[in-house]
N, C-alpha and C. Protein backbone atom coordinates (compact mmCIF):
# COMPACT_ATOMS: atom_id res chain seq x y z
N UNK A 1 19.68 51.25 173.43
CA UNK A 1 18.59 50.56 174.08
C UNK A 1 19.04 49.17 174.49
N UNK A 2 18.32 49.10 175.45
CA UNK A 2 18.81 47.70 176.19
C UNK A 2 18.44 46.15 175.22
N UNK A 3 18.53 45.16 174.93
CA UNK A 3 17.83 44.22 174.74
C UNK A 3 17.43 43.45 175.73
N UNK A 4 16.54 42.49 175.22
CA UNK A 4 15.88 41.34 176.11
C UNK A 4 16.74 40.09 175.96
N UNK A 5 17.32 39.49 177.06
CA UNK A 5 17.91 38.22 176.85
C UNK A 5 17.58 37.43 177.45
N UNK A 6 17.13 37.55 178.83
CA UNK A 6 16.60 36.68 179.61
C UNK A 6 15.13 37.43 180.34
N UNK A 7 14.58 36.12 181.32
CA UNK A 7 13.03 37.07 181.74
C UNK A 7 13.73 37.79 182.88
N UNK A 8 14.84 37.62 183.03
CA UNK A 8 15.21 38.73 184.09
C UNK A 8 15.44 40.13 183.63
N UNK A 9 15.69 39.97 182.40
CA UNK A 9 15.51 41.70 181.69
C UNK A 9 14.22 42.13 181.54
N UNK A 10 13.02 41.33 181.80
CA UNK A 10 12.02 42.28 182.05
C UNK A 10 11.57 42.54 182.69
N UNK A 11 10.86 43.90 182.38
CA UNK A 11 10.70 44.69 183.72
C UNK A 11 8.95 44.11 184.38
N UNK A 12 7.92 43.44 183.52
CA UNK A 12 7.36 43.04 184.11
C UNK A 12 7.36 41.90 184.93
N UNK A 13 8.78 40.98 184.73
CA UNK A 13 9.12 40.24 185.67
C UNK A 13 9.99 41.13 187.10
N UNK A 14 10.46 41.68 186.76
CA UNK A 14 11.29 42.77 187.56
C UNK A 14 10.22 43.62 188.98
N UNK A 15 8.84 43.88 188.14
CA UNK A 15 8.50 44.27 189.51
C UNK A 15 7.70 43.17 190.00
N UNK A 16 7.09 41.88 189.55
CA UNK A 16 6.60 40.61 190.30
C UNK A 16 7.61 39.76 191.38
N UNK A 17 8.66 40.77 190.82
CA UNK A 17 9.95 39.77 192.01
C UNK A 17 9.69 41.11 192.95
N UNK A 18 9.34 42.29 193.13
CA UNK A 18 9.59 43.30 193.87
C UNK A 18 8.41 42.59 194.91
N UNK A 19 7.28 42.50 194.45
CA UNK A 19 6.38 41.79 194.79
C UNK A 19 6.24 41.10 195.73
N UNK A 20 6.93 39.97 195.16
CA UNK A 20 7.57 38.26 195.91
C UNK A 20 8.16 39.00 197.06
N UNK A 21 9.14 40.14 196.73
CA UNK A 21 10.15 40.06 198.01
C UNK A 21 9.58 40.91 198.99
N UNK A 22 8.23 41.57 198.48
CA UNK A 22 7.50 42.44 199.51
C UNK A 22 6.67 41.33 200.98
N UNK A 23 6.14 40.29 199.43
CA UNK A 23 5.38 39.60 200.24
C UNK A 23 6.11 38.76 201.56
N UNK A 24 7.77 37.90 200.84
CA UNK A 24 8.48 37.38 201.86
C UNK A 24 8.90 38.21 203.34
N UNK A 25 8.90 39.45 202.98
CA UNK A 25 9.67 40.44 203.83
C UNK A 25 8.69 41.38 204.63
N UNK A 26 7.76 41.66 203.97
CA UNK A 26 7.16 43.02 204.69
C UNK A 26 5.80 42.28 205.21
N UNK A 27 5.07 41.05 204.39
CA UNK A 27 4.14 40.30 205.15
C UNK A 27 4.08 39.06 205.61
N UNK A 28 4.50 38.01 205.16
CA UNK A 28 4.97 36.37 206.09
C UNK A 28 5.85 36.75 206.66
N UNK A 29 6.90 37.54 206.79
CA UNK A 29 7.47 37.36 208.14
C UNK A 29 6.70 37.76 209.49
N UNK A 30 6.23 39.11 208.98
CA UNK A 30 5.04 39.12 210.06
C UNK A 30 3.96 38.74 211.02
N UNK A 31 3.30 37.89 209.96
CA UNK A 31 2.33 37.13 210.47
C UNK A 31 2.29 35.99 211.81
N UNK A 32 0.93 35.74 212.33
CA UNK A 32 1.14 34.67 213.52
C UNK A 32 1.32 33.46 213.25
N UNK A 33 2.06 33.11 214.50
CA UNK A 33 2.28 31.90 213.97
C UNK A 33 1.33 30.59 213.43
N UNK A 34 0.24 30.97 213.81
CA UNK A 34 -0.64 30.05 213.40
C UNK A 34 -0.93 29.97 212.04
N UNK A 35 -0.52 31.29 211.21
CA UNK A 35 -0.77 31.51 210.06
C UNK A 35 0.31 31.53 209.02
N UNK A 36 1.45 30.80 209.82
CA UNK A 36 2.29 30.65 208.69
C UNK A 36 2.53 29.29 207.75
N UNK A 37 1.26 28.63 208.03
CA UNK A 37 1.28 27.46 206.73
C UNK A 37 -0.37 27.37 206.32
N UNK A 38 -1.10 29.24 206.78
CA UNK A 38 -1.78 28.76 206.18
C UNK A 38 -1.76 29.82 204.97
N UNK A 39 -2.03 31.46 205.81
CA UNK A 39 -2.23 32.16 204.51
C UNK A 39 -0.64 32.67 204.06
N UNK A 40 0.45 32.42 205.02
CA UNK A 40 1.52 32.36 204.63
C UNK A 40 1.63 31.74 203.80
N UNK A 41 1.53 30.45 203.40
CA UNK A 41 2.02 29.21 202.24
C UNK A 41 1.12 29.83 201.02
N UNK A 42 -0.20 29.93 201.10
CA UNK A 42 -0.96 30.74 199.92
C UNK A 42 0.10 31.98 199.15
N UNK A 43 0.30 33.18 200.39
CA UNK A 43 0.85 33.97 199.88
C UNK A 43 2.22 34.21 199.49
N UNK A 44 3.02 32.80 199.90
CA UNK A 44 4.55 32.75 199.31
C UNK A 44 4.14 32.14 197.67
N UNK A 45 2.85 31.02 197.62
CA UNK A 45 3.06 29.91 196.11
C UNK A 45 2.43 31.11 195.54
N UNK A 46 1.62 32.13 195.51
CA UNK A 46 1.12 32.69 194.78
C UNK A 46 1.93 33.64 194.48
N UNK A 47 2.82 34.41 195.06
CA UNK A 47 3.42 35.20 194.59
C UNK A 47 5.03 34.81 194.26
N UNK A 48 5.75 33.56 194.22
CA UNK A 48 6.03 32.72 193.44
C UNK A 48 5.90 32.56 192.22
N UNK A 49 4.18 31.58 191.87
CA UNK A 49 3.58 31.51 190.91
C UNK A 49 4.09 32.56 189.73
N UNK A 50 3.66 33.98 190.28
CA UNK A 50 3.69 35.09 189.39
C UNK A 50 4.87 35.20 188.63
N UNK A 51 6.20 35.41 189.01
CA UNK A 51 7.49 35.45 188.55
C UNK A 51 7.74 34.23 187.76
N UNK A 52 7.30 33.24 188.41
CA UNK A 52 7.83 31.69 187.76
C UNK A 52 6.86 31.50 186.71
N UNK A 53 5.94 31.84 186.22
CA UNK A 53 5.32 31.69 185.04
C UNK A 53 5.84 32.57 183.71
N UNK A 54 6.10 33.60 184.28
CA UNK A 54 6.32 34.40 183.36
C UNK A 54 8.02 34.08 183.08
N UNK A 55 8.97 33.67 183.72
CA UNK A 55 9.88 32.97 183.15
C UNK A 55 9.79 31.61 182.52
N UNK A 56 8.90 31.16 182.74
CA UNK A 56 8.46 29.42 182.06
C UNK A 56 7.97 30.33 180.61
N UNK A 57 6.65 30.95 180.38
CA UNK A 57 6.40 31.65 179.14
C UNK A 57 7.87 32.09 178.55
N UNK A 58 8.57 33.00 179.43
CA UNK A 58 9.74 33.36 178.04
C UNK A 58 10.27 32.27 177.63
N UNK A 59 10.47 31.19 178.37
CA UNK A 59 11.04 30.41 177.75
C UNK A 59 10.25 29.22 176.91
N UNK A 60 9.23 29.63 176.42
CA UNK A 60 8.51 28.86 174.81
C UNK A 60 9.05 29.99 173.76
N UNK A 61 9.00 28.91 172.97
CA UNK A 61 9.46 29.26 171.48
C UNK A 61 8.19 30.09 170.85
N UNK A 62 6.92 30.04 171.33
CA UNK A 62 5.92 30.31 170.64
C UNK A 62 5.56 31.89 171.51
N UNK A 63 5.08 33.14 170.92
CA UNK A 63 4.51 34.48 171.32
C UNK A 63 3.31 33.30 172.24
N UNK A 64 2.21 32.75 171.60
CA UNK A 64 1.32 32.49 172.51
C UNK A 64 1.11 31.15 173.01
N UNK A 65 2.03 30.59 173.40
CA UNK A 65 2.73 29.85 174.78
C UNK A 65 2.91 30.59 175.79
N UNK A 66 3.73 32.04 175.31
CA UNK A 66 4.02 32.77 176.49
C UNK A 66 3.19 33.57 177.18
N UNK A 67 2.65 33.82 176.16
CA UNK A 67 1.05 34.21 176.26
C UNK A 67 0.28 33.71 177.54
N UNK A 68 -0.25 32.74 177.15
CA UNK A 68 -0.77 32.09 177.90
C UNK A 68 -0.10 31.46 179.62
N UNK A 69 0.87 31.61 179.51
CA UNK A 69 1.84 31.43 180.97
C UNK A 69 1.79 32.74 181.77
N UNK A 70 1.53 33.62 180.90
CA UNK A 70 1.51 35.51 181.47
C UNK A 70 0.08 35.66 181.72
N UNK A 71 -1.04 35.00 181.19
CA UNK A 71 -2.12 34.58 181.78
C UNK A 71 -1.97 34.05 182.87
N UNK A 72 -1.69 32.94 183.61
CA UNK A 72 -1.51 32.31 184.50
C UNK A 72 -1.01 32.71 185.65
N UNK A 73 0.26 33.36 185.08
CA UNK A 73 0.76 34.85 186.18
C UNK A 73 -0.01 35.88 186.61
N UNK A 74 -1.06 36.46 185.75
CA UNK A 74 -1.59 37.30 186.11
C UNK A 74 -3.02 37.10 186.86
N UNK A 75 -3.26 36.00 186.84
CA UNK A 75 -4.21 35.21 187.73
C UNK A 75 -4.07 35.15 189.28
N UNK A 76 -2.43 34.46 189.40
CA UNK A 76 -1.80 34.20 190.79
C UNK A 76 -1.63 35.76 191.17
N UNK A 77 -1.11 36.95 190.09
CA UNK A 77 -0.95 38.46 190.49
C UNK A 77 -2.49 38.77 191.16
N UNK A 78 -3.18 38.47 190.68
CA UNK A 78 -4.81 38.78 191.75
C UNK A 78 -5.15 38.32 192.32
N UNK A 79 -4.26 36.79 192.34
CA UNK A 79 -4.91 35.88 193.91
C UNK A 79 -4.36 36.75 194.86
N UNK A 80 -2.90 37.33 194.74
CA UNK A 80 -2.01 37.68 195.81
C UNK A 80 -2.37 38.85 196.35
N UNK A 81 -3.41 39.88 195.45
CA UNK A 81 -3.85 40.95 196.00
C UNK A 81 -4.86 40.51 196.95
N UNK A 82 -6.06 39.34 196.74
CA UNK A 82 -7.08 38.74 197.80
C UNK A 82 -6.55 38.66 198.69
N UNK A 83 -5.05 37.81 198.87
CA UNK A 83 -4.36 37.38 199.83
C UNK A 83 -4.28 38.78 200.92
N UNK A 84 -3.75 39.74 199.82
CA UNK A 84 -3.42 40.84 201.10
C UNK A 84 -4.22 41.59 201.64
N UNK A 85 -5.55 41.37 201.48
CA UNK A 85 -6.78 41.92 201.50
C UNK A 85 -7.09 41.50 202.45
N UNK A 86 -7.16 39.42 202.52
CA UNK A 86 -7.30 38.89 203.49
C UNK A 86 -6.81 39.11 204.96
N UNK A 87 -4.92 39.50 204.23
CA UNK A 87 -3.86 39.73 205.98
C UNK A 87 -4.76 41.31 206.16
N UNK A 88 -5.19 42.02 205.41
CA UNK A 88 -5.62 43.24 205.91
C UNK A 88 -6.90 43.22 206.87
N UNK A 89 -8.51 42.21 205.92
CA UNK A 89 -9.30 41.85 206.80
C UNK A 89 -9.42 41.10 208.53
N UNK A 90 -8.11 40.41 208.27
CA UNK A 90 -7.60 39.64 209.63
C UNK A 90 -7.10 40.72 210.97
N UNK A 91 -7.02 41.85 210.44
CA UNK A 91 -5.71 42.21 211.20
C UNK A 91 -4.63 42.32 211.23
N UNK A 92 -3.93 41.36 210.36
CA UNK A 92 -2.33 40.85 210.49
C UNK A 92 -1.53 42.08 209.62
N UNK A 93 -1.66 42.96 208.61
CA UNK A 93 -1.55 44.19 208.19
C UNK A 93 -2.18 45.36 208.24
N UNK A 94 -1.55 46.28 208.56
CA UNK A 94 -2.67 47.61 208.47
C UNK A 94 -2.60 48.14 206.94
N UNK A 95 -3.53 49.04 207.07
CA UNK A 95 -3.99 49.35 205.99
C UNK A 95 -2.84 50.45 204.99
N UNK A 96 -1.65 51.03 205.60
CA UNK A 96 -0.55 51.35 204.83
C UNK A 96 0.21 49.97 204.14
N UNK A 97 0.23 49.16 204.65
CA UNK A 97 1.10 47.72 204.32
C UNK A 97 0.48 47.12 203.36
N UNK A 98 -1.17 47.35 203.31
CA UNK A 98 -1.97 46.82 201.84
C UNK A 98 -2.00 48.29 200.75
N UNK A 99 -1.42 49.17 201.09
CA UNK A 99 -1.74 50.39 200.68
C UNK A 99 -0.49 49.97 199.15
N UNK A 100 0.66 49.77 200.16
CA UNK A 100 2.13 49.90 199.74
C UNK A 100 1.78 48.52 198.78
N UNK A 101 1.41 47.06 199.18
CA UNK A 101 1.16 46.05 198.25
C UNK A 101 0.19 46.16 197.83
N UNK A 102 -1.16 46.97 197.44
CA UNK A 102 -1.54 47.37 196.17
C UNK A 102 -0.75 48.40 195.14
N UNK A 103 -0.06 48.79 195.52
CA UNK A 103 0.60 49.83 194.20
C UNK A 103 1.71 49.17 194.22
N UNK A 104 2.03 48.19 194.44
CA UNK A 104 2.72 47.07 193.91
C UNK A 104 2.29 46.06 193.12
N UNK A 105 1.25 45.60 193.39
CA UNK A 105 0.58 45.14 192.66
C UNK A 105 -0.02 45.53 191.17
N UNK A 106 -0.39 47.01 191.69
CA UNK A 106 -1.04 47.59 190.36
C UNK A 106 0.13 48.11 189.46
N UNK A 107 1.65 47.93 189.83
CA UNK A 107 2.53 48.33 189.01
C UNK A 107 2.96 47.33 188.05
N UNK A 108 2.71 46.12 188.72
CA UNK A 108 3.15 44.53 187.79
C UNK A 108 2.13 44.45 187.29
N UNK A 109 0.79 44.65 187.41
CA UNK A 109 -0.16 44.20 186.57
C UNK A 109 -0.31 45.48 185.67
N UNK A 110 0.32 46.06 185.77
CA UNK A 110 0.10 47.05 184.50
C UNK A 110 1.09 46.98 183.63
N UNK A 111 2.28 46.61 183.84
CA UNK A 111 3.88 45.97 183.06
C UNK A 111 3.35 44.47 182.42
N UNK A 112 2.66 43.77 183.10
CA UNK A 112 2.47 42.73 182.56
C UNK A 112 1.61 42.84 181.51
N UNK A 113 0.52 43.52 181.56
CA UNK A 113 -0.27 43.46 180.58
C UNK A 113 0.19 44.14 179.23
N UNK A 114 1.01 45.14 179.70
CA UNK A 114 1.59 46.03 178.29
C UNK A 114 2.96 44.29 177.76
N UNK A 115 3.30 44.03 178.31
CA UNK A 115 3.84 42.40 177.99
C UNK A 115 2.70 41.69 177.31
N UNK A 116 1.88 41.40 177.80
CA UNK A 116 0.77 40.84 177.25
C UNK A 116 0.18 40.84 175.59
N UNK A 117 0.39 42.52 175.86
CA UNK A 117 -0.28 43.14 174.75
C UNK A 117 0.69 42.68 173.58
N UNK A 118 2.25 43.18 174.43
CA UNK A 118 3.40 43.25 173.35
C UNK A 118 3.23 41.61 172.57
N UNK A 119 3.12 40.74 173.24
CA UNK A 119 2.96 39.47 172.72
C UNK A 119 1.47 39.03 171.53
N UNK A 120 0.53 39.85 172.05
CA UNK A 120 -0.97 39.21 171.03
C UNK A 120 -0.17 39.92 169.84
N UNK A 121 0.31 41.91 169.61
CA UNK A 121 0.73 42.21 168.34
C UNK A 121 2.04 41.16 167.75
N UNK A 122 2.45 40.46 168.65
CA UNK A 122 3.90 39.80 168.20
C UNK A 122 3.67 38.77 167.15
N UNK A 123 2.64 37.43 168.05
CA UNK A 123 1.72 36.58 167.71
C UNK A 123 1.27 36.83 166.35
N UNK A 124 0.15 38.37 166.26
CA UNK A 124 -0.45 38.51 165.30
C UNK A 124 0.04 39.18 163.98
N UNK A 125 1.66 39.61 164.35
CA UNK A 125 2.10 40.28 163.26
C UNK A 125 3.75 38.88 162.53
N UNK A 126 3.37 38.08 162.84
CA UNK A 126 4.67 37.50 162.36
C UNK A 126 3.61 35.72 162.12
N UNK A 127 4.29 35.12 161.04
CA UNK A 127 3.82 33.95 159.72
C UNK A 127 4.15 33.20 160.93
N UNK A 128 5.54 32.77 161.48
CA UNK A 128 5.57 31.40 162.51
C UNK A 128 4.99 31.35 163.77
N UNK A 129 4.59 32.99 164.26
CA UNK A 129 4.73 33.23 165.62
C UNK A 129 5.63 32.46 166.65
N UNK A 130 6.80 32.61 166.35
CA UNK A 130 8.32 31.88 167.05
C UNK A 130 8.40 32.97 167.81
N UNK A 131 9.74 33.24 168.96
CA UNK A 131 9.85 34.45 169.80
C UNK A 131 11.62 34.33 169.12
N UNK A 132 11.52 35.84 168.78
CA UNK A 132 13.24 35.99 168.48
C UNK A 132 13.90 36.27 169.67
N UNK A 133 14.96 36.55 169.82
CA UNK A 133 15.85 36.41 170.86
C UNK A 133 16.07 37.97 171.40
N UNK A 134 15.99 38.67 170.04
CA UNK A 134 16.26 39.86 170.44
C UNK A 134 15.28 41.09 169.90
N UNK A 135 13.64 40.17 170.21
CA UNK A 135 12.44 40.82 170.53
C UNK A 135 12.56 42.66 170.49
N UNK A 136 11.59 43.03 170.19
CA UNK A 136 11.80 44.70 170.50
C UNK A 136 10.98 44.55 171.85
N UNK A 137 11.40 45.43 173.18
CA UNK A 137 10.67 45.28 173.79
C UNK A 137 9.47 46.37 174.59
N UNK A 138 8.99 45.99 175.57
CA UNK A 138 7.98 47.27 175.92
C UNK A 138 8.53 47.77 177.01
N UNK A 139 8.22 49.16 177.20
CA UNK A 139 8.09 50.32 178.15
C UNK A 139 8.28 50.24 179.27
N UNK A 140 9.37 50.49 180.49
CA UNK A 140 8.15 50.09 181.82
C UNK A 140 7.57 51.28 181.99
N UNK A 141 6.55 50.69 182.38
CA UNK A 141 5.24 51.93 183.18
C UNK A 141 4.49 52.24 181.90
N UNK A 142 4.37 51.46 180.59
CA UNK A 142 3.88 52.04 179.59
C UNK A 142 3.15 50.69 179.51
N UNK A 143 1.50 51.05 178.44
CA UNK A 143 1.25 49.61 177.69
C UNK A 143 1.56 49.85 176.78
N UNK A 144 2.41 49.91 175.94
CA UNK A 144 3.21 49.89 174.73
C UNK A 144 4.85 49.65 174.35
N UNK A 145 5.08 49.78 173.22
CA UNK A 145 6.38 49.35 172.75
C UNK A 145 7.50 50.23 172.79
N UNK A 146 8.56 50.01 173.15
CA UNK A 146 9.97 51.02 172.04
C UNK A 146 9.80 50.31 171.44
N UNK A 147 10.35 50.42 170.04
CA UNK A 147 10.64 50.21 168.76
C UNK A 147 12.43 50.35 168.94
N UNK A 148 12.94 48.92 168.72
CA UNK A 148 14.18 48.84 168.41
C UNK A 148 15.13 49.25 167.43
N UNK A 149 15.79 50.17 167.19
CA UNK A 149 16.60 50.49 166.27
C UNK A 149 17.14 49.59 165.48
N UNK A 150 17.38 48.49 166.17
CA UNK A 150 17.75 46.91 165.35
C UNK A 150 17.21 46.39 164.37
N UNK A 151 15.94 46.87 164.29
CA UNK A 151 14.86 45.90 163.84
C UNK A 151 14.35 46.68 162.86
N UNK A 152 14.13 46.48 161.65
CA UNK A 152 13.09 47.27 160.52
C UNK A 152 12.33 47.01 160.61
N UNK A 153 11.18 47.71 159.80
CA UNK A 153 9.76 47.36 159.88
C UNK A 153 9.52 46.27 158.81
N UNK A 154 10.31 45.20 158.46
CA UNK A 154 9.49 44.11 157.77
C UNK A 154 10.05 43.50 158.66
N UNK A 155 11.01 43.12 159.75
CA UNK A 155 11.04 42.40 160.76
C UNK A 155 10.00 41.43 161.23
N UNK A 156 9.80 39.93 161.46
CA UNK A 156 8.73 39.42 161.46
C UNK A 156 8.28 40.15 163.86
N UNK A 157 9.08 40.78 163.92
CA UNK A 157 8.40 40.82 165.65
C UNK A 157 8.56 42.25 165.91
N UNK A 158 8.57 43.50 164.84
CA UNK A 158 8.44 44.55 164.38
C UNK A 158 6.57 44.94 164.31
């Protein structure tokens, strides 16, 4: 099994960058020009936002520090769906292009939250709530855990 070393090993950061690069690529480039500092700039900081929080969270020492930064991400993850709702209400996407960035969407917000989750049991099962380095981590496409072979069950992030 793989470990976690950086937020680039996870996969709920992994598909918020799929995200980001949908939004840079498949919708602001698109758009008119009139709209590229307005709902363009919305929809680059917000889907930004998403990835860059959730690497600011891995990097606290505390389960709910990170916590709370994966909150924050997942906030900007639903501004960015309004956003594409919006290029959809406008015109500026058809309705396959919001089709394709909602099940993009609904793939990070479902990785994130099983992250989420993995963090309240982390939080709630360990005396310092510190983040170890080599965390057991969660599933993609699951809200739940592998269980690391590394790790016993008196492990404080077990």
């Amino acid at each position: 099994m793989n470990s976690i070393h950086s937020f680039e090993d996870l996969e709920c950061w992994k598909t918020a960058r799929n995200l980001r690069l949908f939004i840079s690529r498949e919708i602001v480039a698109h758009l008119p020009k009139e709209e590229r500092y307005e709902l363009a700039s919305q929809l680059r900081r917000a889907a930004r936002s998403v990835t860059a929080n959730i690497a600011e969270g891995f990097g606290r020492f505390h389960f709910r520090d990170n916590y709370k930064f994966c909150s924050n991400a997942r906030g900007s993850l639903f501004e960015v769906l309004d956003h594409l709702i919006t290029a959809h209400d406008d015109a500026y996407i058809t309705a396959e292009v919001l089709g394709e960035g909602r099940h993009l969407f609904e793939t990070a917000k479902r990785l994130l939250n099983g992250y989420m989750n993995y963090l309240t049991r982390a939080a709630n099962n360990t005396q310092d709530s510190t983040v170890r380095e080599s965390a057991p981590f969660y599933q993609a496409g699951e809200d739940h855990l592998i269980s690391d072979p590394a790790f016993n069950e008196d492990s404080p992030n077990s």
